[in-house]
PDB file of N, CA and C in Angstrom:
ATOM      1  N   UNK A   1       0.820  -1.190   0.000  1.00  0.00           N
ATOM      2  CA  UNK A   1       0.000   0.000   0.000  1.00  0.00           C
ATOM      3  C   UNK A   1       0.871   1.264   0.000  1.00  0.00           C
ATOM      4  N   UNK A   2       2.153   1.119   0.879  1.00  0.00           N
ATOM      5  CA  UNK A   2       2.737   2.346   0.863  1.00  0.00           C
ATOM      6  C   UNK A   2       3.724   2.342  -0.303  1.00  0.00           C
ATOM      7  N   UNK A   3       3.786   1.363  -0.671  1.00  0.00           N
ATOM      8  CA  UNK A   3       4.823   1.828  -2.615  1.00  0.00           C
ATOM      9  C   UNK A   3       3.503   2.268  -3.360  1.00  0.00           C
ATOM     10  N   UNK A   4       2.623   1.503  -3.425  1.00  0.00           N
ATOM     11  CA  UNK A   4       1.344   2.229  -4.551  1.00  0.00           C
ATOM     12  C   UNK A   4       1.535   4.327  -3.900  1.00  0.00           C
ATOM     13  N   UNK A   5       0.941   4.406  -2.894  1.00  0.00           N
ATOM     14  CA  UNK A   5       1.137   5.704  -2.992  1.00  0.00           C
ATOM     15  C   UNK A   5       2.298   6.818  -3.100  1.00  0.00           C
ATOM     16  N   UNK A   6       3.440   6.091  -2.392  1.00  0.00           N
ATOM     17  CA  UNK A   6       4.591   6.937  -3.559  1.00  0.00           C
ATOM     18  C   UNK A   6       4.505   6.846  -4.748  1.00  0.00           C
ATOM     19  N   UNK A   7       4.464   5.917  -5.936  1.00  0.00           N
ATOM     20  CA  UNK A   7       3.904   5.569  -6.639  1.00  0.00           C
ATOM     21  C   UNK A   7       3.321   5.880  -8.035  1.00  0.00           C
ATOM     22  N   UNK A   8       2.034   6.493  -6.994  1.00  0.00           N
ATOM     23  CA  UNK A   8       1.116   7.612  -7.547  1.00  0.00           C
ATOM     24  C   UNK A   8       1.241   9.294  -7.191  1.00  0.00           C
ATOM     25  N   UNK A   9       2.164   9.348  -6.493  1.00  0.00           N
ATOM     26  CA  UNK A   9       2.500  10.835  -5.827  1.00  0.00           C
ATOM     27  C   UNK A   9       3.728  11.171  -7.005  1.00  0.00           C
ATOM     28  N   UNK A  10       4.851  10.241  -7.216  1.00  0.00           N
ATOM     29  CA  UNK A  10       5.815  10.367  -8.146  1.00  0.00           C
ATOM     30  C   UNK A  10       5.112  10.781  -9.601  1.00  0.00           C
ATOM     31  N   UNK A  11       4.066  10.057 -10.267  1.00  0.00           N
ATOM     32  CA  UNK A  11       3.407  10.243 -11.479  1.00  0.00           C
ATOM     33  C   UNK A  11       3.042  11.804 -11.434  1.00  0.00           C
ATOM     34  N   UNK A  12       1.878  11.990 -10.300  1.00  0.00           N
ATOM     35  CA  UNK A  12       1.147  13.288 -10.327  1.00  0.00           C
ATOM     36  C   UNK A  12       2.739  14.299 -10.078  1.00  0.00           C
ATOM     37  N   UNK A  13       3.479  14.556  -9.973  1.00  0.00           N
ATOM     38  CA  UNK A  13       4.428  15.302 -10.158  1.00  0.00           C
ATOM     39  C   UNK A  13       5.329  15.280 -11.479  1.00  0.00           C
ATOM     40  N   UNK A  14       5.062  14.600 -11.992  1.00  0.00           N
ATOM     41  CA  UNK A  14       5.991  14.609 -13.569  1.00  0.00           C
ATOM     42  C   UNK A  14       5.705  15.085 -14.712  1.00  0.00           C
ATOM     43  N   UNK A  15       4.098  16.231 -14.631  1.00  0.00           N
ATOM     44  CA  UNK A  15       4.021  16.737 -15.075  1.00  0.00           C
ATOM     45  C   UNK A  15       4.129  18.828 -14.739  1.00  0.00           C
ATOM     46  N   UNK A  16       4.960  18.771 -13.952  1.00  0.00           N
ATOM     47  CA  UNK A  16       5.103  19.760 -13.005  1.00  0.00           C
ATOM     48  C   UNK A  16       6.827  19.991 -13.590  1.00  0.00           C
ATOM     49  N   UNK A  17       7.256  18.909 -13.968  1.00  0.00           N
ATOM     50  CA  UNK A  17       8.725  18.923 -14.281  1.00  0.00           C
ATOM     51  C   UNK A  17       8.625  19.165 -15.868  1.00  0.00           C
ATOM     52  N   UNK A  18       8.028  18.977 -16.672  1.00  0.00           N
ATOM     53  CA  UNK A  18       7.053  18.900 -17.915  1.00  0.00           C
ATOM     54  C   UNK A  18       6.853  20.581 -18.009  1.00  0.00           C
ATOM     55  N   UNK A  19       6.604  21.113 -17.200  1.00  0.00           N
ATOM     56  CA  UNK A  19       6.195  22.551 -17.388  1.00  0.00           C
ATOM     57  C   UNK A  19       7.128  23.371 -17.592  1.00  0.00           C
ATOM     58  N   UNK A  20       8.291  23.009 -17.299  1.00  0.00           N
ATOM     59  CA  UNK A  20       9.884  23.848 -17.305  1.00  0.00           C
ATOM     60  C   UNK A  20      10.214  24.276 -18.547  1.00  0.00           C
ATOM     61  N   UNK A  21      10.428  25.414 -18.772  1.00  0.00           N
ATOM     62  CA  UNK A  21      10.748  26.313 -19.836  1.00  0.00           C
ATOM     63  C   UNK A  21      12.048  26.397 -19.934  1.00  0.00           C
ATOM     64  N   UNK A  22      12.702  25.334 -20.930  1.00  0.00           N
ATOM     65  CA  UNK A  22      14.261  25.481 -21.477  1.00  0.00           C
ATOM     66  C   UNK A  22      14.069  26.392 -22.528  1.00  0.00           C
ATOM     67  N   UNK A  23      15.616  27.024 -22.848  1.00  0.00           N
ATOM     68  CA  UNK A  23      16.068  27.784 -23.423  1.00  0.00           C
ATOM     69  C   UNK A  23      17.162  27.783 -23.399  1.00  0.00           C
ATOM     70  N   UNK A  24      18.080  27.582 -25.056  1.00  0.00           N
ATOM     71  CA  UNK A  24      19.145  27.278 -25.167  1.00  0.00           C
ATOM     72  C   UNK A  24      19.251  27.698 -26.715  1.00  0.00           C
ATOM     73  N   UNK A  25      20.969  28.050 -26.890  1.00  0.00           N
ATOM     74  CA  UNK A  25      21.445  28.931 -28.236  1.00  0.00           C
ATOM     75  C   UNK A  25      22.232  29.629 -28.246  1.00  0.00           C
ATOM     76  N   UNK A  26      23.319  30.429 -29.398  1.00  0.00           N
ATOM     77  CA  UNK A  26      24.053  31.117 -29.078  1.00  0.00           C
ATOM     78  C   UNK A  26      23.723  32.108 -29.381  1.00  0.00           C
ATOM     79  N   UNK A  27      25.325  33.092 -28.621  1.00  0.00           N
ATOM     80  CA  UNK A  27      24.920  34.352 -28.706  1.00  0.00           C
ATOM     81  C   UNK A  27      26.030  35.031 -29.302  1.00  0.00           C
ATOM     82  N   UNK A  28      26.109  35.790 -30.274  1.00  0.00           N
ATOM     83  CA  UNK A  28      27.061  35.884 -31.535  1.00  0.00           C
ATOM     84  C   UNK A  28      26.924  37.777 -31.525  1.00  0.00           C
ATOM     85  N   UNK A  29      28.086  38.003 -31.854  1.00  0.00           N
ATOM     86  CA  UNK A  29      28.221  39.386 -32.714  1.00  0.00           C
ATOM     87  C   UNK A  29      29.100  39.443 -34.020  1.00  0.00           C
ATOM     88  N   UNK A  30      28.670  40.426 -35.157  1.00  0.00           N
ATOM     89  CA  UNK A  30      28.824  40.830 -36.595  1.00  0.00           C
ATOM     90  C   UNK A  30      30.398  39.862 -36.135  1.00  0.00           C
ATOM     91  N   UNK A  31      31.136  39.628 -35.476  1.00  0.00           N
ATOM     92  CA  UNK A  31      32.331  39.026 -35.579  1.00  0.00           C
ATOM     93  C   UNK A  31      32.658  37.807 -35.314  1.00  0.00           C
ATOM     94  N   UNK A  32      31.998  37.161 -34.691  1.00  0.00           N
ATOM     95  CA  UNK A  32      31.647  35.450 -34.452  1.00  0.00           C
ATOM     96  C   UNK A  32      31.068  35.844 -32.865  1.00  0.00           C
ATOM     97  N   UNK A  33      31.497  34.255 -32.257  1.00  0.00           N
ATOM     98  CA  UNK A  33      30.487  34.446 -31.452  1.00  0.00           C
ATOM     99  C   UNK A  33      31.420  34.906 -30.007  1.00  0.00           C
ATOM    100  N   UNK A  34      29.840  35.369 -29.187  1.00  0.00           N
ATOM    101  CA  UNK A  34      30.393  36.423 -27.901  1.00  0.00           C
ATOM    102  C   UNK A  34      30.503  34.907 -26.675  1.00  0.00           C
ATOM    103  N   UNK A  35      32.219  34.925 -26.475  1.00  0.00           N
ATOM    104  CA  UNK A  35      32.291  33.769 -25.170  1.00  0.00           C
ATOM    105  C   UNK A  35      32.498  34.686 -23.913  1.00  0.00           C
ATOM    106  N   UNK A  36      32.039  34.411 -22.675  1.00  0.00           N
ATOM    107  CA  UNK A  36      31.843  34.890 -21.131  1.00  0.00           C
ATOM    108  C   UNK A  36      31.043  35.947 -21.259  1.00  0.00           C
ATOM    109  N   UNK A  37      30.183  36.198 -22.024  1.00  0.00           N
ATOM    110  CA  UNK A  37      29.253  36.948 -21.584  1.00  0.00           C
ATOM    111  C   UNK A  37      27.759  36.444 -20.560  1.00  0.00           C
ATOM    112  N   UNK A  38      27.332  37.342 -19.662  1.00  0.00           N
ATOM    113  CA  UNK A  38      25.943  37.093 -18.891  1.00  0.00           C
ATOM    114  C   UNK A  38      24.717  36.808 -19.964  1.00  0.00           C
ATOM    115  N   UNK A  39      24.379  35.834 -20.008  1.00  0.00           N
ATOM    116  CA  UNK A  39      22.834  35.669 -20.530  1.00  0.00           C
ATOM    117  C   UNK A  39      21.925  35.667 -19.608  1.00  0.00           C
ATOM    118  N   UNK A  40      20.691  36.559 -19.374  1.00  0.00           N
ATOM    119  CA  UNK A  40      19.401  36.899 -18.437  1.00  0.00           C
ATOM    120  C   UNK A  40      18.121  36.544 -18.886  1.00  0.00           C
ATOM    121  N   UNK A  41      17.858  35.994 -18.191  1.00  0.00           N
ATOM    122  CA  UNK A  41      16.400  35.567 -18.557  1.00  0.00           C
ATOM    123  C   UNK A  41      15.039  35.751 -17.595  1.00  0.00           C
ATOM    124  N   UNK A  42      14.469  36.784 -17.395  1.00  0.00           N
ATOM    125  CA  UNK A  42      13.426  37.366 -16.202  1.00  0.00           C
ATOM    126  C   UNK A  42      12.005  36.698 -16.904  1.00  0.00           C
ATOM    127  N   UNK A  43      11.131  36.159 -15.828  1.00  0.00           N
ATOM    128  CA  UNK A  43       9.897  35.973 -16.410  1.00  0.00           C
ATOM    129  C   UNK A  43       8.875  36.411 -15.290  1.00  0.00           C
ATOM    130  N   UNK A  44       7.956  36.948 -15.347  1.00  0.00           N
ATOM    131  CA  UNK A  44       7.511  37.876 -17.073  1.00  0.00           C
ATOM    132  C   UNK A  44       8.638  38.949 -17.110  1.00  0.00           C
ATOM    133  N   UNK A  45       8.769  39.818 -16.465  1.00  0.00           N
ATOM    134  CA  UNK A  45       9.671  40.867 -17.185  1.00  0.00           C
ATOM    135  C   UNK A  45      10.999  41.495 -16.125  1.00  0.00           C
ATOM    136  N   UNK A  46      12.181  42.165 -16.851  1.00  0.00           N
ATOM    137  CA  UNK A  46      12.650  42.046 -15.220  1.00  0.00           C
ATOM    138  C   UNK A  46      12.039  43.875 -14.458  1.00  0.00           C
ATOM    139  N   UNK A  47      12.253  42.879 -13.262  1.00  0.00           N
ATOM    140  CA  UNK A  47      11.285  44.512 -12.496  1.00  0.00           C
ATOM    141  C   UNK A  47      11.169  43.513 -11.081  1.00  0.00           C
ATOM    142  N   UNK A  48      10.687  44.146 -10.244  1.00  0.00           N
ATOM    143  CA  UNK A  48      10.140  43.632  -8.956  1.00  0.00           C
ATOM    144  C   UNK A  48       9.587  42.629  -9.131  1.00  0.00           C
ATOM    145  N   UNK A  49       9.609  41.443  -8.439  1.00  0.00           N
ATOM    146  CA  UNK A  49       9.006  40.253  -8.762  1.00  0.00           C
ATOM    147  C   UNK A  49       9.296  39.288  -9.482  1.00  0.00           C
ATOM    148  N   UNK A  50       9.806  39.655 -10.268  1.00  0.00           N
ATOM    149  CA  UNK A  50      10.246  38.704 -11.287  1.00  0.00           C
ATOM    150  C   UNK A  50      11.321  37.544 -11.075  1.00  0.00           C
ATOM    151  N   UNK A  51      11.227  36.522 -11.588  1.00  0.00           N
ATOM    152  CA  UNK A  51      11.870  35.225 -11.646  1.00  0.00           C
ATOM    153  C   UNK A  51      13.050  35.370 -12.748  1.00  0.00           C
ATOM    154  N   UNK A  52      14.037  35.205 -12.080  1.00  0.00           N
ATOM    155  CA  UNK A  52      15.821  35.569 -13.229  1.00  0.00           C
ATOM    156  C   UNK A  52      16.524  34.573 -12.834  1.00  0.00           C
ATOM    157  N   UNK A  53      16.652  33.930 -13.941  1.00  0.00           N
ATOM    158  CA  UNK A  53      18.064  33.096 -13.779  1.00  0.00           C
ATOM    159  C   UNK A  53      18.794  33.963 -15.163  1.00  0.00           C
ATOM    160  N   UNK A  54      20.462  33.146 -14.682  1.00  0.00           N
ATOM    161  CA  UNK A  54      21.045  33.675 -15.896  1.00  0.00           C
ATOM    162  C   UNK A  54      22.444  32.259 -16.213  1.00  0.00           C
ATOM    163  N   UNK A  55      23.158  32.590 -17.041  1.00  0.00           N
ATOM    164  CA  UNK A  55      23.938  31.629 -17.998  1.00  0.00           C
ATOM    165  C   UNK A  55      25.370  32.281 -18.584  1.00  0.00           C
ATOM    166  N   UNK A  56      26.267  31.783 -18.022  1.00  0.00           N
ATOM    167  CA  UNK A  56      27.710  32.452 -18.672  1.00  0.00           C
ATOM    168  C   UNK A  56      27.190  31.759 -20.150  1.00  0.00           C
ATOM    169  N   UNK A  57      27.848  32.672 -21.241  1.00  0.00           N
ATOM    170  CA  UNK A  57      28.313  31.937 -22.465  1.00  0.00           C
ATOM    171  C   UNK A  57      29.458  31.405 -22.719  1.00  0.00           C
ATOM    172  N   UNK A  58      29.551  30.408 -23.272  1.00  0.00           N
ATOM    173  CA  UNK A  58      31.039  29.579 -23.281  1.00  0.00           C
ATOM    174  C   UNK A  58      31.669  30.196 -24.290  1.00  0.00           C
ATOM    175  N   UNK A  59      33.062  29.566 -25.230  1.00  0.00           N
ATOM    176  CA  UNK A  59      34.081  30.167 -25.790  1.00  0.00           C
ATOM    177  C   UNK A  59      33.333  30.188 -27.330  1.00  0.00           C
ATOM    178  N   UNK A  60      32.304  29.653 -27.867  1.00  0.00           N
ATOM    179  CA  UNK A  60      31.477  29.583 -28.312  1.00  0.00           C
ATOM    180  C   UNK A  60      30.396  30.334 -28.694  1.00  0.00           C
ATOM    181  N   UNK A  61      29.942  31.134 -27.849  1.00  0.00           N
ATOM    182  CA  UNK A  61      28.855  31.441 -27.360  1.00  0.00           C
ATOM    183  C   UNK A  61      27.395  30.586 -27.437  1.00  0.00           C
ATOM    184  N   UNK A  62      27.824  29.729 -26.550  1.00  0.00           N
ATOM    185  CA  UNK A  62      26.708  28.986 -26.363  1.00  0.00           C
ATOM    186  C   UNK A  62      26.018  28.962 -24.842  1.00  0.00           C
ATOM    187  N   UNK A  63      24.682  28.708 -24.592  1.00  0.00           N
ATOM    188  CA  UNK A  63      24.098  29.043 -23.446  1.00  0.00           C
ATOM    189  C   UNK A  63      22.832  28.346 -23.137  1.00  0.00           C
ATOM    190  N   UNK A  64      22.387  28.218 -22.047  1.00  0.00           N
ATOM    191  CA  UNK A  64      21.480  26.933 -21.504  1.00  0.00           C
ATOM    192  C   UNK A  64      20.697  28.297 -20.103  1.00  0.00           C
ATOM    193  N   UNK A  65      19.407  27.724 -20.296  1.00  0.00           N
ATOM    194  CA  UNK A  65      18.605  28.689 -19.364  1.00  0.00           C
ATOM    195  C   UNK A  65      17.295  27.597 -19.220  1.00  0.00           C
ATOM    196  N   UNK A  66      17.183  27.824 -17.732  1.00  0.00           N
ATOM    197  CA  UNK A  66      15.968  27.026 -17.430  1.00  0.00           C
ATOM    198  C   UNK A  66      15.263  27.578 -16.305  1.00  0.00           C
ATOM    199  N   UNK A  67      13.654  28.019 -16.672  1.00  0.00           N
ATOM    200  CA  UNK A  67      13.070  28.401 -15.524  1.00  0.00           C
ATOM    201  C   UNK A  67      11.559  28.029 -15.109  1.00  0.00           C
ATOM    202  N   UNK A  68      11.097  27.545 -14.376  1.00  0.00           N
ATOM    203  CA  UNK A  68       9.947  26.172 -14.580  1.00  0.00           C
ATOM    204  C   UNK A  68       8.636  27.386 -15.133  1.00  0.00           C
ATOM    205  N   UNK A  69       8.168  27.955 -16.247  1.00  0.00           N
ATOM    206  CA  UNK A  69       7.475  28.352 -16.623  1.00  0.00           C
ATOM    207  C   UNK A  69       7.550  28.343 -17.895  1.00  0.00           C
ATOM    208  N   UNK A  70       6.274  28.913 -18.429  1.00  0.00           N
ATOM    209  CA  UNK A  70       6.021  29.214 -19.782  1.00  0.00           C
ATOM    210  C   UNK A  70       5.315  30.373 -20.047  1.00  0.00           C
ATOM    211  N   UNK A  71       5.809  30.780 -21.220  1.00  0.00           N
ATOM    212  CA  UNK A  71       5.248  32.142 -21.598  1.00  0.00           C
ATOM    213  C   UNK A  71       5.596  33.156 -21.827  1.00  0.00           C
ATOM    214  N   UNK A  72       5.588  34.537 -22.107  1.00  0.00           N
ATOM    215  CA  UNK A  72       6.496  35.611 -22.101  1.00  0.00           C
ATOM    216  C   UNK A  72       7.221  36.110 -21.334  1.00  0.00           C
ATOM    217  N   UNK A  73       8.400  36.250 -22.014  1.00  0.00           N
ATOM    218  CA  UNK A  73       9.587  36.709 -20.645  1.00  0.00           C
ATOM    219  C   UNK A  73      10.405  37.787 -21.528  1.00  0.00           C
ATOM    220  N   UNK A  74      11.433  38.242 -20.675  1.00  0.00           N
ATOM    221  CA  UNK A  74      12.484  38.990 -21.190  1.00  0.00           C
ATOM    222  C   UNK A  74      13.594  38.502 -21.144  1.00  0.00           C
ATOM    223  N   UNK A  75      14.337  38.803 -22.240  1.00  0.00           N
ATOM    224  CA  UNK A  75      15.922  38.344 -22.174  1.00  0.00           C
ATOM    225  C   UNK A  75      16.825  39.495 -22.266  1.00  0.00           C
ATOM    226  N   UNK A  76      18.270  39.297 -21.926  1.00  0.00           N
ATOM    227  CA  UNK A  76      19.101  40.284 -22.103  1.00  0.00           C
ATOM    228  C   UNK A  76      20.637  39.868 -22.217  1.00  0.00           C
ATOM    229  N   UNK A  77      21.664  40.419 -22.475  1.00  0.00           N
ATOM    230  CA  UNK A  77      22.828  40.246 -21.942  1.00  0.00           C
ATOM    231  C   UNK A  77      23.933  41.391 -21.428  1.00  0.00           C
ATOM    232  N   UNK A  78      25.022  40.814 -20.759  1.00  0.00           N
ATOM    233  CA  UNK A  78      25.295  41.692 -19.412  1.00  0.00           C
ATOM    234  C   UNK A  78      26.987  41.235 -20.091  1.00  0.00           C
ATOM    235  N   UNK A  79      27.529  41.862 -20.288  1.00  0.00           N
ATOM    236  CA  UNK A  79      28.752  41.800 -20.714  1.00  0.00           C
ATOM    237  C   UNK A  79      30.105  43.000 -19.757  1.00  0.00           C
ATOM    238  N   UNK A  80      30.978  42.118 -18.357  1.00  0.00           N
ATOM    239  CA  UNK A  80      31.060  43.516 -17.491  1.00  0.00           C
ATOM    240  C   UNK A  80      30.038  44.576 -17.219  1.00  0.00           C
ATOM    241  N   UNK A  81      29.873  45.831 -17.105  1.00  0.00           N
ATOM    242  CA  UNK A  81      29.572  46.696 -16.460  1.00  0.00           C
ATOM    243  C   UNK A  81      28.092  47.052 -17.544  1.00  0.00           C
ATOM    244  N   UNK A  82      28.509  46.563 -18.578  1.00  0.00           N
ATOM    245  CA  UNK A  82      27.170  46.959 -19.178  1.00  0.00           C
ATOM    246  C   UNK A  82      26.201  45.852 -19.916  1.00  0.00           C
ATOM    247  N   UNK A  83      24.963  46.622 -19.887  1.00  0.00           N
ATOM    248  CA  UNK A  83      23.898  45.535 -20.297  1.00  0.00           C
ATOM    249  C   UNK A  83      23.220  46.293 -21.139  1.00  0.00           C
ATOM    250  N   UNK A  84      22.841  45.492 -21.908  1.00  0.00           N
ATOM    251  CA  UNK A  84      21.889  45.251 -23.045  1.00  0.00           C
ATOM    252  C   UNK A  84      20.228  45.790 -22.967  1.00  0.00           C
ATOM    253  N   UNK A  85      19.610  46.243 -23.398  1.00  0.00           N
ATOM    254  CA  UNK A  85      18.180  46.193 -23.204  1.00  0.00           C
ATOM    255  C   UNK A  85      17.087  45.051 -23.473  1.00  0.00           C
ATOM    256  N   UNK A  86      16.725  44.758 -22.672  1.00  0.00           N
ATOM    257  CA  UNK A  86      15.967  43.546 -22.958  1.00  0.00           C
ATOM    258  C   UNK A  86      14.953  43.361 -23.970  1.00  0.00           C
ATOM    259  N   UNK A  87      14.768  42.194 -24.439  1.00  0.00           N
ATOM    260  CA  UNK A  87      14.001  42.200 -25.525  1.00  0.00           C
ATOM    261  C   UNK A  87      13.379  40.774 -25.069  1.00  0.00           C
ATOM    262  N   UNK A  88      11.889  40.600 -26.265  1.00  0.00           N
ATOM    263  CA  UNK A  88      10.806  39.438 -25.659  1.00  0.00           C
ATOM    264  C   UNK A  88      11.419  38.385 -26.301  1.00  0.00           C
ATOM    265  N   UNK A  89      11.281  37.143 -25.183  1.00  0.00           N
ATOM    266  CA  UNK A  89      11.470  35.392 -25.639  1.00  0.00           C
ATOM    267  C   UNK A  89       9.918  35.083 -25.361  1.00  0.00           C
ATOM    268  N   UNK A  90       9.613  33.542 -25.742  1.00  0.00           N
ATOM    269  CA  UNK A  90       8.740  32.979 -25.306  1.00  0.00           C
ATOM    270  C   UNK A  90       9.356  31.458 -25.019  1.00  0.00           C
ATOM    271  N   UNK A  91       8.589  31.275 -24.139  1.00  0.00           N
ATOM    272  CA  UNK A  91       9.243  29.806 -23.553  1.00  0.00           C
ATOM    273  C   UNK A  91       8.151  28.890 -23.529  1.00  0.00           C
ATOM    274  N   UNK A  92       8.216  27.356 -23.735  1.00  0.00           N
ATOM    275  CA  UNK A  92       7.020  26.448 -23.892  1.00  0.00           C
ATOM    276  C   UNK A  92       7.498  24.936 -23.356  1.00  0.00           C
ATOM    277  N   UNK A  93       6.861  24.087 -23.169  1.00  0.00           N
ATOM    278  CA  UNK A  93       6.922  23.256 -22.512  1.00  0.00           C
ATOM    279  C   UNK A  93       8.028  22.263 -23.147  1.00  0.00           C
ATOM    280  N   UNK A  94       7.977  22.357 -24.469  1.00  0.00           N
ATOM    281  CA  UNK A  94       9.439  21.541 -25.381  1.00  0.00           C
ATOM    282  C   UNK A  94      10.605  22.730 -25.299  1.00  0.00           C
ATOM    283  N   UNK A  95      12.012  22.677 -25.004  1.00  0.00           N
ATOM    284  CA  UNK A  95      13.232  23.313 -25.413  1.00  0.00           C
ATOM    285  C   UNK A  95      12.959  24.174 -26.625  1.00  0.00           C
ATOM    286  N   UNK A  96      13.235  25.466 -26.097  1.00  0.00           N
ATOM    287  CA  UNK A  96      13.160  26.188 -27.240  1.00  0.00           C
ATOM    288  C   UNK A  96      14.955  26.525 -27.850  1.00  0.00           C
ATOM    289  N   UNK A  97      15.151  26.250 -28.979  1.00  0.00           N
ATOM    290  CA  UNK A  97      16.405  27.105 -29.550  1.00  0.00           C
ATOM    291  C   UNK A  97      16.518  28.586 -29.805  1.00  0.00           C
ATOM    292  N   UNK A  98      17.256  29.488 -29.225  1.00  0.00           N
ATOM    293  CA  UNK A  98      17.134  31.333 -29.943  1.00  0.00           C
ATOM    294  C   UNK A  98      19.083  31.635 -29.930  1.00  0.00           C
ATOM    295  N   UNK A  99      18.883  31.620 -31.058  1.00  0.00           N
ATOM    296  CA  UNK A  99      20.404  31.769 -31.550  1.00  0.00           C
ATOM    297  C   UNK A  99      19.892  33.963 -31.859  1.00  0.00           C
ATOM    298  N   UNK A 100      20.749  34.309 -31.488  1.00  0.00           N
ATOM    299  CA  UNK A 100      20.917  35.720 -31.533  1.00  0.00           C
ATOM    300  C   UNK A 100      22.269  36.766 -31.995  1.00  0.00           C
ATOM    301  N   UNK A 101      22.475  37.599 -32.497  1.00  0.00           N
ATOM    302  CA  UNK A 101      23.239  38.591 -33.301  1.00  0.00           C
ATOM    303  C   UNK A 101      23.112  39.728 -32.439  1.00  0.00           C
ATOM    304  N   UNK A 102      24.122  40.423 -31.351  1.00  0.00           N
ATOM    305  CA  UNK A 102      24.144  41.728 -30.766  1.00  0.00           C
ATOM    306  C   UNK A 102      25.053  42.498 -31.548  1.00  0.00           C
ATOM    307  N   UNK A 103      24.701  43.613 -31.044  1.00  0.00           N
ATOM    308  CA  UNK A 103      25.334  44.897 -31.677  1.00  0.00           C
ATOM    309  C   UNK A 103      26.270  45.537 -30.436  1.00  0.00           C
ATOM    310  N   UNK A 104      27.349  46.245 -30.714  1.00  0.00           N
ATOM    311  CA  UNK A 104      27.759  47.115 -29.825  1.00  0.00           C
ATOM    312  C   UNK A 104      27.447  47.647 -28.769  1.00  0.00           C
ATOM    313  N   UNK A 105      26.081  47.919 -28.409  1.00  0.00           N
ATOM    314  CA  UNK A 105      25.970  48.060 -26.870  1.00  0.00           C
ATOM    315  C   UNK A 105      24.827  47.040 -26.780  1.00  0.00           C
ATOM    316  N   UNK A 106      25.479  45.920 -26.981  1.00  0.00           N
ATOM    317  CA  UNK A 106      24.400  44.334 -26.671  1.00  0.00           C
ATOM    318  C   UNK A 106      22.914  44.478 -26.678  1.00  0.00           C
ATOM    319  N   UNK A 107      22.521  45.066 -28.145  1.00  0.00           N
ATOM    320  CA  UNK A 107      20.961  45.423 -28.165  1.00  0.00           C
ATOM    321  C   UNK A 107      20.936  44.463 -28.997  1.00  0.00           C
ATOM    322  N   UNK A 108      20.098  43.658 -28.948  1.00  0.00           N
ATOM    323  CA  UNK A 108      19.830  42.286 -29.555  1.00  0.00           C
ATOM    324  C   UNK A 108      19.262  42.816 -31.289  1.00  0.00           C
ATOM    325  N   UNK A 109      20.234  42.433 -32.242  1.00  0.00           N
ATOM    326  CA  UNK A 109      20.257  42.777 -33.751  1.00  0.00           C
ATOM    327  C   UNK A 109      19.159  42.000 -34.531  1.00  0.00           C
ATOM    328  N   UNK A 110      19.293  40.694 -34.630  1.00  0.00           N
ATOM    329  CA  UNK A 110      18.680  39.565 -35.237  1.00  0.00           C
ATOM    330  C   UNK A 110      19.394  38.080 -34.542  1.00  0.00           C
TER     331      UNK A 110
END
């Protein structure tokens, strides 16, 4: 009786893990790509309240972000002393890919 209800407690939670909003891709400028920079990810937006994780970029610029929601958020990047203005992601229950192009003061290009 007491394995059936762990069991069934383990199931009803695996869709709770299911809800997690990955996000992953690089992050590149007009010159290849940007390695050790901050990748930010606030959901819904950043401001009071808001839920932020963030992600070094590797030598690469590649980057991995996970925050158990879905839906509109903001992204940004933080390179030393200065940052970027944020601009909209959307996040969904499958891994999303967002490969990105900054400009000189890390305003997200294409």
């Amino acid at each position: 009786m007491r394995f059936s209800r762990l069991a069934a407690l383990s199931l009803a939670m695996l869709p709770l893990g299911a809800m997690a909003g990955a996000l992953y891709g690089t992050v590149r400028s007009d010159h290849g790509p940007l390695g050790a920079v901050q990748v930010q990810l606030a959901c819904p937006r950043f401001g009071q309240g808001a839920r932020i994780t963030e992600a070094t970029s590797d030598a690469n610029g590649s980057f991995a972000l996970r925050l158990p929601v879905n839906g509109k958020c903001e992204m940004r990047v933080q390179r030393g002393t200065s940052i970027g203005p944020p601009f909209e992601v959307y996040l969904f229950e499958n891994p999303v890919r967002f490969d990105f192009v900054v400009g000189q003061r890390l305003e997200k290009l294409r």
